[in-house]
C-alpha atoms as a PDB file:
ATOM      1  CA  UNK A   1      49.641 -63.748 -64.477  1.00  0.00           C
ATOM      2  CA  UNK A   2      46.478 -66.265 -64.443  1.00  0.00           C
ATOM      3  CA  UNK A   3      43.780 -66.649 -66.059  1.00  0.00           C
ATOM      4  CA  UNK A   4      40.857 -64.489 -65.029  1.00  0.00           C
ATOM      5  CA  UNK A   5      43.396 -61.930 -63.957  1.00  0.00           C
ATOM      6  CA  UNK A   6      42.866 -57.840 -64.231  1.00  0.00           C
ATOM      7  CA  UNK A   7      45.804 -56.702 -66.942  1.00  0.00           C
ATOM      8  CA  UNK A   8      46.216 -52.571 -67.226  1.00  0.00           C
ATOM      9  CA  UNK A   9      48.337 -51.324 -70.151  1.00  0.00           C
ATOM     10  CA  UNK A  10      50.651 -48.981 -70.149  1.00  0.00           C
ATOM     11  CA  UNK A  11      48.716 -45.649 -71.351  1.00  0.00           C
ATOM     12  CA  UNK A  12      49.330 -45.376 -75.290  1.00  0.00           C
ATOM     13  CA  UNK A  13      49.768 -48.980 -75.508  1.00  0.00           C
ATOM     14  CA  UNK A  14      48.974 -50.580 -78.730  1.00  0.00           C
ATOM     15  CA  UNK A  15      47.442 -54.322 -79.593  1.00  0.00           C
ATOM     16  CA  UNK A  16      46.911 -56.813 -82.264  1.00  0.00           C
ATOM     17  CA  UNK A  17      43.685 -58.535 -83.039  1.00  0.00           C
ATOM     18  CA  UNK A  18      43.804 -62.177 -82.017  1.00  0.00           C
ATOM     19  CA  UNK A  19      42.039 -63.278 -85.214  1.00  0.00           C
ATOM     20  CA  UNK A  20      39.909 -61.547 -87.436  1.00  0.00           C
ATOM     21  CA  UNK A  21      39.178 -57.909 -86.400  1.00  0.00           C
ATOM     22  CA  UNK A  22      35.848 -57.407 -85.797  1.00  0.00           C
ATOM     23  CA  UNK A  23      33.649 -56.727 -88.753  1.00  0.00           C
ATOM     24  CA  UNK A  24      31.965 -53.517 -87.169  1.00  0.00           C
ATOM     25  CA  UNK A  25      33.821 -50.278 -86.615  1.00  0.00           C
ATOM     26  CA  UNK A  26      31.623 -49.374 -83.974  1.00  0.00           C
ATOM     27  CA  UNK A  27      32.909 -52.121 -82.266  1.00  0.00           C
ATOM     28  CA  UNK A  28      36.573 -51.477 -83.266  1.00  0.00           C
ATOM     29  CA  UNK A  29      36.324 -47.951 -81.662  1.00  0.00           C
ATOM     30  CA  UNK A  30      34.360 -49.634 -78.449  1.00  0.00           C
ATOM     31  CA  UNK A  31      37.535 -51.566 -78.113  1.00  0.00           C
ATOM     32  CA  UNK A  32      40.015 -48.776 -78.594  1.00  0.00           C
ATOM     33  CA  UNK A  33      37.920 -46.618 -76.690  1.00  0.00           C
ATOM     34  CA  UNK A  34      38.287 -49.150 -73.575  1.00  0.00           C
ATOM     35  CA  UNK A  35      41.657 -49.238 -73.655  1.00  0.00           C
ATOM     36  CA  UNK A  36      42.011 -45.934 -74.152  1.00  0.00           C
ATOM     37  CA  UNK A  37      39.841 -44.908 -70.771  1.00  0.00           C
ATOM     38  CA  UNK A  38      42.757 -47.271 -68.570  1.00  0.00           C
ATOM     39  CA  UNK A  39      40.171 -50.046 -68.131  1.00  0.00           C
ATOM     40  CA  UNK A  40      41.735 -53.477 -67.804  1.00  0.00           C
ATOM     41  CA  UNK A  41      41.686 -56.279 -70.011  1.00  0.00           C
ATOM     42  CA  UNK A  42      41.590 -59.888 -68.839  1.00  0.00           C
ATOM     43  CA  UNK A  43      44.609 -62.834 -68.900  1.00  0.00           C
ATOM     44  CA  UNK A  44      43.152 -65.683 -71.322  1.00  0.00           C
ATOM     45  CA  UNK A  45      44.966 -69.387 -71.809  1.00  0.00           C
ATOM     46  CA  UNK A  46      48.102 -68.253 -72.759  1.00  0.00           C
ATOM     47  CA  UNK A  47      49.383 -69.729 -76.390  1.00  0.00           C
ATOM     48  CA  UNK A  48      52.684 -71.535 -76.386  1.00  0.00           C
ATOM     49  CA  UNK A  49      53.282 -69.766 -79.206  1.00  0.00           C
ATOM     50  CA  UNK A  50      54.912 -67.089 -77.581  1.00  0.00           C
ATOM     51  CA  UNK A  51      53.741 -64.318 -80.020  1.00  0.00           C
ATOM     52  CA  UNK A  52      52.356 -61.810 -77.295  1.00  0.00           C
ATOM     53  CA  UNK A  53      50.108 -62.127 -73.989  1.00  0.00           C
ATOM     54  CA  UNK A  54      46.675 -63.205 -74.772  1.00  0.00           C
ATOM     55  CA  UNK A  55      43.960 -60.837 -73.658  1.00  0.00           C
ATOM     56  CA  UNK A  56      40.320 -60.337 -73.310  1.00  0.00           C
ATOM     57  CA  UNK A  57      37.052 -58.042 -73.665  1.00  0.00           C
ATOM     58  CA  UNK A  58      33.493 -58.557 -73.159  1.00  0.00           C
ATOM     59  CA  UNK A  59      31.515 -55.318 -74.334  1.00  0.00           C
ATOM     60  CA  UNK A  60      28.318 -54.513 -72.671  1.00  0.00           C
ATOM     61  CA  UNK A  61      25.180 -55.205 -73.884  1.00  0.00           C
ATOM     62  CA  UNK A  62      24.761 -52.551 -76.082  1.00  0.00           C
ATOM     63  CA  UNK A  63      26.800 -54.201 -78.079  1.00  0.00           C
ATOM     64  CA  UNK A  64      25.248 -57.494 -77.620  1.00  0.00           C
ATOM     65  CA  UNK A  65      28.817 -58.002 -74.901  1.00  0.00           C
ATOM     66  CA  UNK A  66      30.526 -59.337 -78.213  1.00  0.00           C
ATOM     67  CA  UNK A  67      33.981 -60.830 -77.169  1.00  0.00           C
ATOM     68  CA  UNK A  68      37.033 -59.946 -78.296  1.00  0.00           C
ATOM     69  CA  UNK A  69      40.296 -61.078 -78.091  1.00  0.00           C
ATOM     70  CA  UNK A  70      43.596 -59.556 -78.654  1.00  0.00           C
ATOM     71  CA  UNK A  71      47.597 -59.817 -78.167  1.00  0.00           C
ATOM     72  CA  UNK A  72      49.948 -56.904 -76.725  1.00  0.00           C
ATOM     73  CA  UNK A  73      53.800 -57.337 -75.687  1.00  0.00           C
ATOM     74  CA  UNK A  74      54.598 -57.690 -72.670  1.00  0.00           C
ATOM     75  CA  UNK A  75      56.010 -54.639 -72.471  1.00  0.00           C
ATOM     76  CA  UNK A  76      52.658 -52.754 -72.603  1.00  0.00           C
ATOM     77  CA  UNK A  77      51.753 -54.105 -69.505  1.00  0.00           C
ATOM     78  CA  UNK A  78      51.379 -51.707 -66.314  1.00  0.00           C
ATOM     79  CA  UNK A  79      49.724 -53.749 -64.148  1.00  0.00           C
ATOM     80  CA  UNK A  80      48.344 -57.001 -63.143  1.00  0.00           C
ATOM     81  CA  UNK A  81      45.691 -57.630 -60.643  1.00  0.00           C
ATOM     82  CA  UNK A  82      43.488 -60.469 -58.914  1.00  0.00           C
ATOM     83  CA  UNK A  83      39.969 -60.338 -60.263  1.00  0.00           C
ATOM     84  CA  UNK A  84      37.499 -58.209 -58.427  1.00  0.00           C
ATOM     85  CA  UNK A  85      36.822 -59.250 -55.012  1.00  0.00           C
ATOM     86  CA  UNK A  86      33.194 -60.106 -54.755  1.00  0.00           C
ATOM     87  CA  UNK A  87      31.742 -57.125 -52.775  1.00  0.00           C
ATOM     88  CA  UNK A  88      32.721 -54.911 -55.157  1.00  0.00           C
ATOM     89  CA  UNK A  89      30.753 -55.943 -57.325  1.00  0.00           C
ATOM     90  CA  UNK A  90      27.691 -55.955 -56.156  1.00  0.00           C
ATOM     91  CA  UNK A  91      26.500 -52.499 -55.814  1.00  0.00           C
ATOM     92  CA  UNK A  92      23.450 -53.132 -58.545  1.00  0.00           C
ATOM     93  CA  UNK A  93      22.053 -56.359 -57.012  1.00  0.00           C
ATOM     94  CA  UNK A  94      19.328 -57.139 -55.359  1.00  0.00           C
ATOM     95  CA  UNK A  95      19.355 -57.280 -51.335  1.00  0.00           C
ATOM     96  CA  UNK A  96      18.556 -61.014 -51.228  1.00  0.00           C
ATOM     97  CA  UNK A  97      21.404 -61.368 -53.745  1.00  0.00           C
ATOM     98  CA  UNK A  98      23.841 -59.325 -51.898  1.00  0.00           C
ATOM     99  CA  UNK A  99      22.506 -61.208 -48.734  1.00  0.00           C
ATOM    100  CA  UNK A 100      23.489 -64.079 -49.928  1.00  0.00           C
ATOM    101  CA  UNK A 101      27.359 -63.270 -51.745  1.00  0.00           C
ATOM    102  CA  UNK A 102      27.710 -61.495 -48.818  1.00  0.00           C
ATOM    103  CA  UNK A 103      27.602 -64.352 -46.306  1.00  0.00           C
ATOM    104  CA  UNK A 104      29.436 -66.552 -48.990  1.00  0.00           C
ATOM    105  CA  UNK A 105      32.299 -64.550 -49.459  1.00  0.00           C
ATOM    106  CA  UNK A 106      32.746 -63.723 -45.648  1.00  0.00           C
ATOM    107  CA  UNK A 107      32.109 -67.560 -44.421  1.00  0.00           C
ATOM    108  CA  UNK A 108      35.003 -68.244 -47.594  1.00  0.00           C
ATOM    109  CA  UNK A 109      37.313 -65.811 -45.981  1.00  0.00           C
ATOM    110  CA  UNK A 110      37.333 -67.094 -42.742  1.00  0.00           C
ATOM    111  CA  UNK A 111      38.155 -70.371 -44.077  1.00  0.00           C
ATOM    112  CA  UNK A 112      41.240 -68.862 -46.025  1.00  0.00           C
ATOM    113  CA  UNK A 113      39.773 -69.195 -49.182  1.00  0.00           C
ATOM    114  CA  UNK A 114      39.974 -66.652 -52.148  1.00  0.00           C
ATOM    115  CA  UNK A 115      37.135 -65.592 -53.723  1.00  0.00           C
ATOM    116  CA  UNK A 116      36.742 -63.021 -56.861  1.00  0.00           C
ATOM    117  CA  UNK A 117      34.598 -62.575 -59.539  1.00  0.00           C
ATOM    118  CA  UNK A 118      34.437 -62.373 -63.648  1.00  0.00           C
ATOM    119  CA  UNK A 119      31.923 -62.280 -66.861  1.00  0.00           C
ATOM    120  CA  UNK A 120      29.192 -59.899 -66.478  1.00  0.00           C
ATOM    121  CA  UNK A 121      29.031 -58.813 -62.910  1.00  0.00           C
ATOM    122  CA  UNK A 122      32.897 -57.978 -63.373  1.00  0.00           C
ATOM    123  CA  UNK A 123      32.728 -56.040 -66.311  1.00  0.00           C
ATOM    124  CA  UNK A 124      29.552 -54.480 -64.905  1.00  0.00           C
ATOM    125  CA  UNK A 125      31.479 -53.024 -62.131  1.00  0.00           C
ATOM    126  CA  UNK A 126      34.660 -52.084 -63.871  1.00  0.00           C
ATOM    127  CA  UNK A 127      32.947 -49.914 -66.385  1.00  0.00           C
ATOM    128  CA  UNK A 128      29.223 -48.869 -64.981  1.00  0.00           C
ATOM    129  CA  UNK A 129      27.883 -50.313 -68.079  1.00  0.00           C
ATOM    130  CA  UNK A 130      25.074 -52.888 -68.225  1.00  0.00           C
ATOM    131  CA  UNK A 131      26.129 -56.800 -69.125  1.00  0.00           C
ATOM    132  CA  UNK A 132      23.788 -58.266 -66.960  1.00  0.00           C
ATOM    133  CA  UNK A 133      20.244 -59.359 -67.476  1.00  0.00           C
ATOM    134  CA  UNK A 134      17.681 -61.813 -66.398  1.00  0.00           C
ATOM    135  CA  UNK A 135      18.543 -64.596 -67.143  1.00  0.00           C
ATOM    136  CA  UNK A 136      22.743 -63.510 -66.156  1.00  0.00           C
ATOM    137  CA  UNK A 137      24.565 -66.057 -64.337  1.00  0.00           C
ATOM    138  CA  UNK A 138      27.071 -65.064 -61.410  1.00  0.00           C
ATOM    139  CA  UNK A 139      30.708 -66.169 -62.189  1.00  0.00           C
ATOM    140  CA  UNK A 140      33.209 -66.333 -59.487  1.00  0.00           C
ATOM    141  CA  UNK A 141      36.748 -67.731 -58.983  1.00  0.00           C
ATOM    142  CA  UNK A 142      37.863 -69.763 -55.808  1.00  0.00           C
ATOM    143  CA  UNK A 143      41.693 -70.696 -55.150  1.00  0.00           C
ATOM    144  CA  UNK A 144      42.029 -73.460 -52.655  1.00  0.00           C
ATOM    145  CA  UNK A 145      44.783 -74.255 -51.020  1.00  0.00           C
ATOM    146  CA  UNK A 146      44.319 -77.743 -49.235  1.00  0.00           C
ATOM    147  CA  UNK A 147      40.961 -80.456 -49.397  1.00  0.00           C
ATOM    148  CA  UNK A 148      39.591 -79.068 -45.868  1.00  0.00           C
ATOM    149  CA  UNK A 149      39.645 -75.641 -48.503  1.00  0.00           C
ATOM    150  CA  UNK A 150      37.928 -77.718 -51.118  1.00  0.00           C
ATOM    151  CA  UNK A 151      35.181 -79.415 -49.488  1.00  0.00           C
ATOM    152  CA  UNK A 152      34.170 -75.904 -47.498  1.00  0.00           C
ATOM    153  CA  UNK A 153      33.401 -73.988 -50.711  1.00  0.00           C
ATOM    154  CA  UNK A 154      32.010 -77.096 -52.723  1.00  0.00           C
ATOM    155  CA  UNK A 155      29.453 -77.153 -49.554  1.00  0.00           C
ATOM    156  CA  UNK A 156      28.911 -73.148 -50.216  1.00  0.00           C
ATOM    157  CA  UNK A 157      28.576 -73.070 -53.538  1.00  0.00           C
ATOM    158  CA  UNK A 158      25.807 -75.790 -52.966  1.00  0.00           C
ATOM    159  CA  UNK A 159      24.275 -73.691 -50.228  1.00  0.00           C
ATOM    160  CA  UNK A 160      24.217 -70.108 -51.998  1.00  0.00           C
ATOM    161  CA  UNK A 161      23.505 -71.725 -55.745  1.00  0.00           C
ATOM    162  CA  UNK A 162      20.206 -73.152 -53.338  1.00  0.00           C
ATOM    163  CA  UNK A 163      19.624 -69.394 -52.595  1.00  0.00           C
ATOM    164  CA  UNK A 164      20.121 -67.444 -55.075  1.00  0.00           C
ATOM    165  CA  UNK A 165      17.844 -66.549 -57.974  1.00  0.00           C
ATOM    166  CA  UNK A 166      20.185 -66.990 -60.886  1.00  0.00           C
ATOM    167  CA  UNK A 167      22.648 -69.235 -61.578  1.00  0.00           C
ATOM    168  CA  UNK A 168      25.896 -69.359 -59.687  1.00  0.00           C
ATOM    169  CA  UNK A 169      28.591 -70.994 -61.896  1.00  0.00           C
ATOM    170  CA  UNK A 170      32.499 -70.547 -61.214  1.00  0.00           C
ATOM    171  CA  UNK A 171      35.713 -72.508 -61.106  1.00  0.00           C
ATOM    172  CA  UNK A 172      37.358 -73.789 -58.774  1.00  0.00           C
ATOM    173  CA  UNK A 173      41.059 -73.398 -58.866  1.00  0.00           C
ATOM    174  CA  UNK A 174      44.095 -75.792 -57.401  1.00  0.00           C
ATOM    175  CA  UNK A 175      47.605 -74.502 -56.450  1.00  0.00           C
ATOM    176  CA  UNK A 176      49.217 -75.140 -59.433  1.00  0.00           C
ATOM    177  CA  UNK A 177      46.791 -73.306 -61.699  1.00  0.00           C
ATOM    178  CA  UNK A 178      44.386 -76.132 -62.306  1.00  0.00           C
ATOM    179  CA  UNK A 179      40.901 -75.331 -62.191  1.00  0.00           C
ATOM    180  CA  UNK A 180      37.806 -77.154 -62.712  1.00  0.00           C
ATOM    181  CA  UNK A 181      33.783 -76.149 -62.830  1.00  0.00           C
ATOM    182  CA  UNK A 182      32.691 -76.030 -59.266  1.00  0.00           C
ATOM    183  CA  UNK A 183      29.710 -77.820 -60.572  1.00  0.00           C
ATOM    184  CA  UNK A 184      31.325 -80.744 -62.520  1.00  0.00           C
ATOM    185  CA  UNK A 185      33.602 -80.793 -59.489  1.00  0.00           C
ATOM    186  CA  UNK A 186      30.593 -81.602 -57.050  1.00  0.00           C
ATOM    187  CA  UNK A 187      28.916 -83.849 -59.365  1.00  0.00           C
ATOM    188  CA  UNK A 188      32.091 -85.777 -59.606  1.00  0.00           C
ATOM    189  CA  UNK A 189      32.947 -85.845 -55.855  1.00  0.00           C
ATOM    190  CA  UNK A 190      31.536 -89.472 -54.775  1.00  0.00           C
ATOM    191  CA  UNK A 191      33.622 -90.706 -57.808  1.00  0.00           C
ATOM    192  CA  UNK A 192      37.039 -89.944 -57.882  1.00  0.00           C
ATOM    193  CA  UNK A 193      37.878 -91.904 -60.598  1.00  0.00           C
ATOM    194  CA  UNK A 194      35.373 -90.089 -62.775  1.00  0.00           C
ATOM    195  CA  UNK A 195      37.221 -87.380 -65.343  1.00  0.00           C
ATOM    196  CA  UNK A 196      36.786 -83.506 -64.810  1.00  0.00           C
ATOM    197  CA  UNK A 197      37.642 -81.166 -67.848  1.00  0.00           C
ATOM    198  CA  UNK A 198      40.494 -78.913 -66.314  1.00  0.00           C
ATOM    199  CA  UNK A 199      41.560 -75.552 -67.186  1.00  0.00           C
ATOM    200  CA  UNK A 200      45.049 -74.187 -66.439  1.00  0.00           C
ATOM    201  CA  UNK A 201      47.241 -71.220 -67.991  1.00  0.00           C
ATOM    202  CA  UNK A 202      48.050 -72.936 -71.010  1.00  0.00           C
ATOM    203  CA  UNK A 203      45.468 -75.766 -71.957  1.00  0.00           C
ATOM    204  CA  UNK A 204      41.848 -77.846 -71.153  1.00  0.00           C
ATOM    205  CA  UNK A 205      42.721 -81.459 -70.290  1.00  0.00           C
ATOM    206  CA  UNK A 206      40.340 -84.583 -68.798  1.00  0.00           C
ATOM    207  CA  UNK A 207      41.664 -85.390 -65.748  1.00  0.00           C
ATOM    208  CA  UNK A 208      40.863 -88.166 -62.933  1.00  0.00           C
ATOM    209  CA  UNK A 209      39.433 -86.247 -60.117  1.00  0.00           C
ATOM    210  CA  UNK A 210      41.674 -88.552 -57.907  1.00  0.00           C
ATOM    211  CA  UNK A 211      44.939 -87.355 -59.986  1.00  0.00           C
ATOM    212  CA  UNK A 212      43.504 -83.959 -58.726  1.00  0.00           C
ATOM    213  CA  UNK A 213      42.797 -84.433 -55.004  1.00  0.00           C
ATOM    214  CA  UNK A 214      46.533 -86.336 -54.598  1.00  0.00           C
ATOM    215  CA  UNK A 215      48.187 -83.264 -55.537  1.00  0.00           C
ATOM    216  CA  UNK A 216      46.096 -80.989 -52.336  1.00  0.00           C
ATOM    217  CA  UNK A 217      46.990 -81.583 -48.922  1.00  0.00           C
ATOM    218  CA  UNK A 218      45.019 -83.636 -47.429  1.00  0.00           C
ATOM    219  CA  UNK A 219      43.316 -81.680 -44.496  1.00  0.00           C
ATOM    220  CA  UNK A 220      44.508 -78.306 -42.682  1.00  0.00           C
ATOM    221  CA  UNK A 221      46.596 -78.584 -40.520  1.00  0.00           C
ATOM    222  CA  UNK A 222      45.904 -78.039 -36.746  1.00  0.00           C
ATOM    223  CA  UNK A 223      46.511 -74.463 -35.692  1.00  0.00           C
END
């Protein structure tokens, strides 16, 4: 299980607040109610801890898409998934939006990269509830596997983020788990030596981009 990931419970399942429960029982019940209908939770930073799998919930905007975080056994898990691959989510957008996801996510894919969403236009599609509004960014997760892999969706990302009408924010993610804000990463790219906050399963760190790029292969290798 990573971060980002889809986690289904087991039906009948039951959870612990991470924290504080949430002052408002309408909220409470939300979150019951979610679980309840089969709908999948997400895979947080895990603690180290071990008391539980750390999980999470954004509701939709009627409830001002208050977060929510909770712990369940590992037991009570049925199923784990990748996030949502990118054209399924994006049924309620507009065609120069989809126009340009569209040719992002296939020009990734021939490249071998993986590409999937989260935040609002995620949760948007998993329930057919409204997150998203005007000023919504778009939040996607790419898994490279080598630097040819890198520098093709850094380039991408810079193209579509030119395009697009929102926002395009993301993470980047490194075998190994690491991942880093596409952004940051690009900024920090003629600079190796310059630190990037990184995000992995259990922790945030500063790292030396270099540190990071030693640890890819270098380029593809030749078919």
């Amino acid at each position: 299980m990573r971060r980002h990931d889809l986690v289904y419970l087991r039906p009948g399942a039951g959870f612990a607040w991470a924290g504080p429960p949430p002052a408002s029982p309408v909220v409470r019940a939300a979150v019951a109610a979610w679980i309840a209908a089969g709908r999948p939770l997400v895979a947080a930073r895990q603690p180290a801890d071990g008391g539980g799998l750390l999980l999470g919930l954004a509701l939709p905007l009627a409830l001002d898409r208050q977060r929510v975080a909770l712990r369940v056994d590992a037991g009570s898990v049925a199923e784990i998934r990748p996030p949502l691959a990118l054209a399924a989510c994006l049924g309620g957008q507009s065609a120069a939006v989809r126009e340009v996801l569209t040719t992002l996510e296939r020009v990734l894919r021939r490249a071998g990269v993986g590409l999937g969403a989260y935040g609002s236009l995620a949760w948007e599609a998993l329930s057919g509830e409204a997150y998203r509004h005007a000023e919504s960014d778009i939040d996607l997760i790419c898994d490279v596997a080598d630097r040819t892999q890198l520098e093709t969706a850094l380039a991408l990302f810079a193209d579509a983020a030119t395009a697009l009408p929102c926002r395009l924010d993301g993470e980047i993610r490194l075998p190994g788990g690491a991942a880093i804000a596409w952004r940051e990463l690009a900024a920090a790219w003629v600079e190796p030596r310059r630190s990037v906050l990184v995000k992995d399963e259990q922790g945030v760190a500063l790292t030396p981009l270099g540190e990071l790029l030693a640890r890819l292969v270098p380029y593809a290798l030749a078919a």
